[in-house]
Protein backbone atom coordinates (compact mmCIF):
# COMPACT_ATOMS: atom_id res chain seq x y z
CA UNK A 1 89.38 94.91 103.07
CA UNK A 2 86.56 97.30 102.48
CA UNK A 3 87.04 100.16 99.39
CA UNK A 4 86.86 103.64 100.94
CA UNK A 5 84.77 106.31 99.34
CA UNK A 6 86.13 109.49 98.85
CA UNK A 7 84.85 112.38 97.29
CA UNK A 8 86.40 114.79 94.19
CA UNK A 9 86.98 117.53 96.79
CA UNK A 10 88.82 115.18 98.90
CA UNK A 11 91.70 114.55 96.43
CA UNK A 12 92.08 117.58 95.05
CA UNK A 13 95.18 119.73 95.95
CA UNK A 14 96.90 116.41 97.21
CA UNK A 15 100.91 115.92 96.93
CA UNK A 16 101.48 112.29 95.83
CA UNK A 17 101.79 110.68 98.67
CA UNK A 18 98.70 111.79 100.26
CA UNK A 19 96.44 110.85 96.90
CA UNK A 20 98.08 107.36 97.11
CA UNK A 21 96.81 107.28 100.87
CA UNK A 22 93.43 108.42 100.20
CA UNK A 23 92.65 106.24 96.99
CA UNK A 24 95.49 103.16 97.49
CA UNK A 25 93.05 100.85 95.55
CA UNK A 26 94.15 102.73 92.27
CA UNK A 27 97.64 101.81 93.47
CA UNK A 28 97.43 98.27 94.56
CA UNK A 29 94.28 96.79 93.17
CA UNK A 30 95.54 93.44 93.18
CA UNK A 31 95.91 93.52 97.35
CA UNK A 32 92.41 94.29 97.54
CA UNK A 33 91.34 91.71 94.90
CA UNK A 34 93.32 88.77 96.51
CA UNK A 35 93.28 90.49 100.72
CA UNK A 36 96.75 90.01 100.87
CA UNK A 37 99.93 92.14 100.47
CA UNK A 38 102.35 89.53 98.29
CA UNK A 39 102.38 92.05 95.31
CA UNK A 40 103.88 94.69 97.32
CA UNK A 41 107.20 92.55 97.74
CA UNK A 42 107.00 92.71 94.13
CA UNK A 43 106.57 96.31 93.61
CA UNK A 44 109.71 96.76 95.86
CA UNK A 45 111.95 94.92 93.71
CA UNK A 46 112.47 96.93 90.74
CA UNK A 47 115.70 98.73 91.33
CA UNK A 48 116.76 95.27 92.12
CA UNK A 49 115.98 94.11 88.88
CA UNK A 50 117.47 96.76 87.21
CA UNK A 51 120.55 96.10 88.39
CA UNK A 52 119.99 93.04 87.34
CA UNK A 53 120.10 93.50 84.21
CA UNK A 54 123.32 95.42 84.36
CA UNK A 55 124.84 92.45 86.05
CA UNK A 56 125.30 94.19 89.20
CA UNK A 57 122.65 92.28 91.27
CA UNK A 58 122.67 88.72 91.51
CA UNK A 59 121.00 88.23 95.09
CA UNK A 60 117.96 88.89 96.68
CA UNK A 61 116.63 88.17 99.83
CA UNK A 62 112.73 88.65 101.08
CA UNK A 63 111.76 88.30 104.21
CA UNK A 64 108.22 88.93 105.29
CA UNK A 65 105.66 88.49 108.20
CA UNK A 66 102.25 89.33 109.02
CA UNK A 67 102.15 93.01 107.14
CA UNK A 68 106.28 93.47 107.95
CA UNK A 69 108.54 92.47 104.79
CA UNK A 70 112.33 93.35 104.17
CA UNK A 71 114.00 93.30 101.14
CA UNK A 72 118.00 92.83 101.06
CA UNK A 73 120.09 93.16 97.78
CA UNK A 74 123.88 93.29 96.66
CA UNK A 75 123.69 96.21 94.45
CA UNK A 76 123.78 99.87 95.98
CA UNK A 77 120.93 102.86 95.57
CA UNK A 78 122.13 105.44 93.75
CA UNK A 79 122.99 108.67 96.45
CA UNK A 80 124.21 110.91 93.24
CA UNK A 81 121.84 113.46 93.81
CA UNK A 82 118.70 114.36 91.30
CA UNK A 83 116.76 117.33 92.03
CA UNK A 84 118.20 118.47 95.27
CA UNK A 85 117.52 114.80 96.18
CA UNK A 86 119.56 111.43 96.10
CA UNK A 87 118.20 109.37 93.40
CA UNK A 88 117.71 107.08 96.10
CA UNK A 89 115.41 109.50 97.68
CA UNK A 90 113.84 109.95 94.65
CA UNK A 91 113.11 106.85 94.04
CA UNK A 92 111.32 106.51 97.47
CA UNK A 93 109.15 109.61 97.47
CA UNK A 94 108.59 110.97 94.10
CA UNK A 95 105.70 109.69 91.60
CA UNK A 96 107.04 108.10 88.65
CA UNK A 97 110.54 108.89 89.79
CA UNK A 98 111.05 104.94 89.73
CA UNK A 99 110.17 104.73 86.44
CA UNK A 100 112.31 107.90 85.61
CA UNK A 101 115.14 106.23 87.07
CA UNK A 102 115.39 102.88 85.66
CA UNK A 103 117.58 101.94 83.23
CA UNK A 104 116.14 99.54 81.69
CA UNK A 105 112.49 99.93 80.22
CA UNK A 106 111.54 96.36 80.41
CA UNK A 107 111.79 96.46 84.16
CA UNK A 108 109.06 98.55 84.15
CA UNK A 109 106.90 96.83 82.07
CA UNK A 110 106.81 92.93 83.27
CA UNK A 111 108.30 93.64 86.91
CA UNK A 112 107.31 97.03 88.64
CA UNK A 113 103.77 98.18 87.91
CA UNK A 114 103.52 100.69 90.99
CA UNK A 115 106.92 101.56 92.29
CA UNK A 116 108.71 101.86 95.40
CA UNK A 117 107.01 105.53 96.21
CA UNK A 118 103.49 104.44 96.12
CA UNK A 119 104.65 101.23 98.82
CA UNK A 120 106.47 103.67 100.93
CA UNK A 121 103.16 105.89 101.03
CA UNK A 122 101.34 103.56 102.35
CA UNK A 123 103.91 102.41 104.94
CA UNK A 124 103.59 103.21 108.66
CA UNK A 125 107.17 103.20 108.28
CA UNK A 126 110.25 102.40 105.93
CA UNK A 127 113.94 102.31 106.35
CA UNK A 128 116.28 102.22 103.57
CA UNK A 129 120.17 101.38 103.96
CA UNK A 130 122.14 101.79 101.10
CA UNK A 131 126.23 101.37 100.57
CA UNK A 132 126.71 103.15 96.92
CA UNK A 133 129.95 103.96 95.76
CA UNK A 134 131.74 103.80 99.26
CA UNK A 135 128.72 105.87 100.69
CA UNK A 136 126.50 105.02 103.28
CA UNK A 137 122.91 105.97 103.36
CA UNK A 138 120.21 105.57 105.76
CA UNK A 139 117.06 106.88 105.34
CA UNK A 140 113.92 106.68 107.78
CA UNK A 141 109.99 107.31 106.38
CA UNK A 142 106.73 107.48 107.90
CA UNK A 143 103.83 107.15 105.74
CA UNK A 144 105.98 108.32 102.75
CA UNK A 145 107.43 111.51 104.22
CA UNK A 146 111.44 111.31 104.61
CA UNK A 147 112.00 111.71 108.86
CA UNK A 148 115.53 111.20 108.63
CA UNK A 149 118.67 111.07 106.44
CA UNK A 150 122.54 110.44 106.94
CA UNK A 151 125.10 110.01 104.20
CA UNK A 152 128.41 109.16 104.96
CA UNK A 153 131.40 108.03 103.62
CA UNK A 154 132.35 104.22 104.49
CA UNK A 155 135.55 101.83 103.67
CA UNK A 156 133.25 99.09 102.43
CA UNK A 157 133.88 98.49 98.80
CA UNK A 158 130.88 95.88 98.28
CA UNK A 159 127.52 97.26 97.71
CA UNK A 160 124.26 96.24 99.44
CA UNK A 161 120.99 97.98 99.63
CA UNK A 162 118.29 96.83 102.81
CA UNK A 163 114.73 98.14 102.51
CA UNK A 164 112.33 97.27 105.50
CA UNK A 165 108.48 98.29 105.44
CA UNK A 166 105.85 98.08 107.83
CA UNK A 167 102.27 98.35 105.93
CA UNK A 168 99.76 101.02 107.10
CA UNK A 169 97.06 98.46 108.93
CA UNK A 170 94.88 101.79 108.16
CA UNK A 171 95.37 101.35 104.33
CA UNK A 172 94.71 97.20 104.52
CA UNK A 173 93.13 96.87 107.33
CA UNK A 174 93.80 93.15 107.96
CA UNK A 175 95.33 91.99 105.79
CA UNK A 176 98.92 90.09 105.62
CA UNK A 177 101.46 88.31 103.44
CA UNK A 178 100.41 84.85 102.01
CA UNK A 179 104.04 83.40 102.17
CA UNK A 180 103.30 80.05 100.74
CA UNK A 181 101.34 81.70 97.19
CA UNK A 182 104.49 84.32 97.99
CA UNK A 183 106.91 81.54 97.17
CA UNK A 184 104.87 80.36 94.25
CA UNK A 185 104.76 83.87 92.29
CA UNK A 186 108.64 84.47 93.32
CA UNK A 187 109.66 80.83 91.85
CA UNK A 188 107.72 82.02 88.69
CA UNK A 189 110.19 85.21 88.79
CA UNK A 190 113.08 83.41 89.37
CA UNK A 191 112.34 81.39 85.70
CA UNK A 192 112.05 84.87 84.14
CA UNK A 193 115.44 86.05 85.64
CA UNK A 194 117.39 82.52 86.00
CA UNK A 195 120.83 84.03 87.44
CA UNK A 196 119.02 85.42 90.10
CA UNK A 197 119.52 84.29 93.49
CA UNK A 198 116.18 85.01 94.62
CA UNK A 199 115.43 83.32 98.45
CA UNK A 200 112.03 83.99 101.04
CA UNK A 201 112.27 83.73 104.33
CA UNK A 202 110.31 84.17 107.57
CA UNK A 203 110.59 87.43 109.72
């Protein structure tokens, strides 16, 4: 993947999303340093792991092909809202709102160095669906920017949050997941977390 070069004019008066777009190698230097996209799955998982650690998440499930990967949880995304916004929303499109939102500090720390906004910026497209606190969300992106919402109410009592992403090719360029040094690095998480349920499969 080659570095862009971008001028100071070109940056300033960005929102977020766009800076993250224009200068993603201060986002997600280790994609560029290894031309793959493995630590984006990794990125994604924080409110996961939050959860986590509030025993409400036991089960994750990562699927991933070619620059496509899905993540699939039992533990719902917040849709209390936060600033005129769901905090799932939040979560998904606000800088540092990830961080903001977590729980627990050490998840940010050791497990969620960029956040879920900065990966949704640089997505060609994203779909969350959330059940939270027998509500139903379902939220479509593109390239960070919120295209569509519904919230409603639902009978199903067990929570479950599905994130899918499609990577920008314009961002990477080439580059794809690396699913067997995927599996390696998410064996090495699953020694960190060890009553995690943590599986990788093939789109």
């Amino acid at each position: 993947m080659e570095e862009k070069k971008y001028k100071e004019s070109d940056i300033q008066s960005l929102d977020g999303m766009e800076h993250v777009r224009l200068r993603p190698q201060l986002y997600f230097e280790d994609c560029f340093k290894e031309n793959n996209l493995n630590s984006l799955v990794f990125g994604s998982l924080c409110h996961a792991i939050d959860e986590y650690f509030d025993d409400n998440c036991n089960e994750i499930i990562v699927s991933a092909k070619e620059n496509s990967f899905n993540i699939r949880y039992n533990a719902g995304m917040s849709l209390e809202k936060s600033w005129d916004l769901t905090k799932a929303e939040c979560i998904m499109t606000k800088i540092g709102a990830c961080s903001n939102e977590k729980k627990h500090l050490e998840v940010g720390h050791e497990f969620c160095d960029v956040g879920m906004t900065p990966i949704n910026a640089v997505s060609e497209k994203c779909e969350l669906k959330t059940i939270w606190n027998k509500q139903k969300g379902h939220f479509i992106f593109e390239k960070g920017k919120i295209i569509f919402k519904e919230i409603s109410g639902t009978d199903i009592s067990e929570e479950s949050t599905t994130i899918s992403f499609q990577i920008d090719n314009e961002i990477f360029g080439n580059a794809i997941f690396e699913l067997n040094d995927l599996q390696l690095k998410l064996n090495s998480l699953k020694e960190k977390l060890p009553n995690l349920k943590l599986e990788l499969y093939k789109l």
